[in-house]
Protein backbone atom coordinates (compact mmCIF):
# COMPACT_ATOMS: atom_id res chain seq x y z
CA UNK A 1 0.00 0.00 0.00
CA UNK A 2 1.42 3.17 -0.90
CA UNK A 3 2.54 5.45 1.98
CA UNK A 4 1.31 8.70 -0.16
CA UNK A 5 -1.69 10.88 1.57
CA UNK A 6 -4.24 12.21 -1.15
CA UNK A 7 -4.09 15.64 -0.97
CA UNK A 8 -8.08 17.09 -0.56
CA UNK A 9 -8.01 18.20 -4.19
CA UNK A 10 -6.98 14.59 -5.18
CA UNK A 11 -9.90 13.49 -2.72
CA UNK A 12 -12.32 15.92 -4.46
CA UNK A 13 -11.63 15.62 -7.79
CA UNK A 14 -12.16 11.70 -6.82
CA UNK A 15 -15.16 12.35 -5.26
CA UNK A 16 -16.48 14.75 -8.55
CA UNK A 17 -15.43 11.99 -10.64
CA UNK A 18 -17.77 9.13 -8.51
CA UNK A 19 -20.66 11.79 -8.89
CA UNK A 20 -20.40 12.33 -12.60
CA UNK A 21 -20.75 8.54 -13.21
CA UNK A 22 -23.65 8.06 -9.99
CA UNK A 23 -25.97 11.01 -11.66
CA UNK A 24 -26.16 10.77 -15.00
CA UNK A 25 -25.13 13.85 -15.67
CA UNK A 26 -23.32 12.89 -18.76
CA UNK A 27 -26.48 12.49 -20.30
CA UNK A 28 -27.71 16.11 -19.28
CA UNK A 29 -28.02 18.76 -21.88
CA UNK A 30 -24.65 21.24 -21.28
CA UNK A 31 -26.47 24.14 -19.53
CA UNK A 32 -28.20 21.72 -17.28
CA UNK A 33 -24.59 20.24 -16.81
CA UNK A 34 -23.66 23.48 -15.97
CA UNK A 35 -25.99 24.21 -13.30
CA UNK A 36 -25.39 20.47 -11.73
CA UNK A 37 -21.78 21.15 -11.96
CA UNK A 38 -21.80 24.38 -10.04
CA UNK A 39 -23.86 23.04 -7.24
CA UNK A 40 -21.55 20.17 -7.34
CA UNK A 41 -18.44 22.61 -6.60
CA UNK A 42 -20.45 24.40 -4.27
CA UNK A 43 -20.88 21.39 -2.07
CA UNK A 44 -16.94 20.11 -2.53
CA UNK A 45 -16.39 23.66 -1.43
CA UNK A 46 -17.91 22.73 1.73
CA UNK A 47 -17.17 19.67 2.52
CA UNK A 48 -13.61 20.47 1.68
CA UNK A 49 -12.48 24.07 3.27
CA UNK A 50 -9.32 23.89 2.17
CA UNK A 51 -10.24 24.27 -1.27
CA UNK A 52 -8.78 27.37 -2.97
CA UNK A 53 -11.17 29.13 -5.51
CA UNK A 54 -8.81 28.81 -8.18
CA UNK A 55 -8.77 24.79 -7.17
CA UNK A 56 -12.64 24.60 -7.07
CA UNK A 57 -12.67 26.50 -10.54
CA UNK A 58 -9.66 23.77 -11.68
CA UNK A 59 -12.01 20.79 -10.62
CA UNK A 60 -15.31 22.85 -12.29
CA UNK A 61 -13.55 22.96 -15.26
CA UNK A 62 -12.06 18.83 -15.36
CA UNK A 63 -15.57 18.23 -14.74
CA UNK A 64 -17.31 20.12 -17.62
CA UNK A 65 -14.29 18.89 -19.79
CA UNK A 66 -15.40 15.20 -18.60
CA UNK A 67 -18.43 15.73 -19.02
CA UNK A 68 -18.19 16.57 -22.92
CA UNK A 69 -15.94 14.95 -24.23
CA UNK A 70 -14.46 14.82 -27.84
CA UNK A 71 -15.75 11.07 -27.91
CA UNK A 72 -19.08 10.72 -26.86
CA UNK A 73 -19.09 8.53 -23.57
CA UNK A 74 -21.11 5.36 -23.68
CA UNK A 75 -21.54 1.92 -25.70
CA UNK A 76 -21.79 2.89 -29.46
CA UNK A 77 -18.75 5.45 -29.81
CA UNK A 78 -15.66 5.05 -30.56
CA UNK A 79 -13.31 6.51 -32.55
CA UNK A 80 -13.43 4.41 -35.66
CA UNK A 81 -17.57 5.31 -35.08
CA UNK A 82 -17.36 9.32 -35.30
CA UNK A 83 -18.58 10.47 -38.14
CA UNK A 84 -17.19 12.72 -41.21
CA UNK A 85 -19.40 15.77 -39.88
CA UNK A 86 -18.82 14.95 -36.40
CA UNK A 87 -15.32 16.67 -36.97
CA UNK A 88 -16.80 19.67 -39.58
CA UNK A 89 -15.58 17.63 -42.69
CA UNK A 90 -12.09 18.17 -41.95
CA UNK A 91 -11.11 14.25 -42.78
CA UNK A 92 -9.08 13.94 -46.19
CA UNK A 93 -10.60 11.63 -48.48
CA UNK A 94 -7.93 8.51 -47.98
CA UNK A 95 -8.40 9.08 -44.31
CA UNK A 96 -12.45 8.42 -45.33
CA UNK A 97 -12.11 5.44 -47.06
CA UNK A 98 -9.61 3.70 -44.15
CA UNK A 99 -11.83 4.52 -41.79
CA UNK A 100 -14.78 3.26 -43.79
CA UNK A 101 -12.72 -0.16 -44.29
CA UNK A 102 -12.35 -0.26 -40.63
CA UNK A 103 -15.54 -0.07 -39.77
CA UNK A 104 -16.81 -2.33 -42.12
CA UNK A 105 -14.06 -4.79 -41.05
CA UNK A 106 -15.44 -4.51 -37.85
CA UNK A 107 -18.78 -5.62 -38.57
């Protein structure tokens, strides 16, 4: 077992982490993400004084990053399934057809 303490913004941004998943927040449209989120912080705040506002904005913002992600979270996604417009049509045509033969490989 490892002799290292978790610092309280370790323990916190732990703790965010565990609520993400328990809530379903992931599955929230981003301004109700928002909202959750900040009422989230505000509770870490309290149970963890120690907190700095600049840490409590750091864990707000790992958690909105988290929670929109550039890979949708979930069964489904991956990154051989994001689409063409999924990354504004930015994929060269050679890089289209691999990734078409990679999905279809994969079927």
């Amino acid at each position: 077992m490892s002799r290292h303490r978790k610092s309280d913004f370790e323990i916190a941004r732990d703790e965010l982490m565990s609520h993400i998943h328990r809530c379903g927040v992931l599955k929230a449209l981003p301004e109700h993400q928002v909202e959750w989120m900040d009422d989230t912080i505000e509770y870490l705040g309290e149970c963890y004084p120690s907190l700095t506002d600049a840490q409590l904005a750091e864990l707000k913002q790992i958690g909105l990053r988290f929670c929109a992600p550039v890979i949708p979270h979930g069964d489904g996604y991956s990154a051989l399934t994001v689409t063409e417009s999924e990354y504004g049509n930015g994929v060269q045509q050679g890089e289209s057809d691999a990734s078409d033969s990679l999905q279809m490989a994969s079927v």
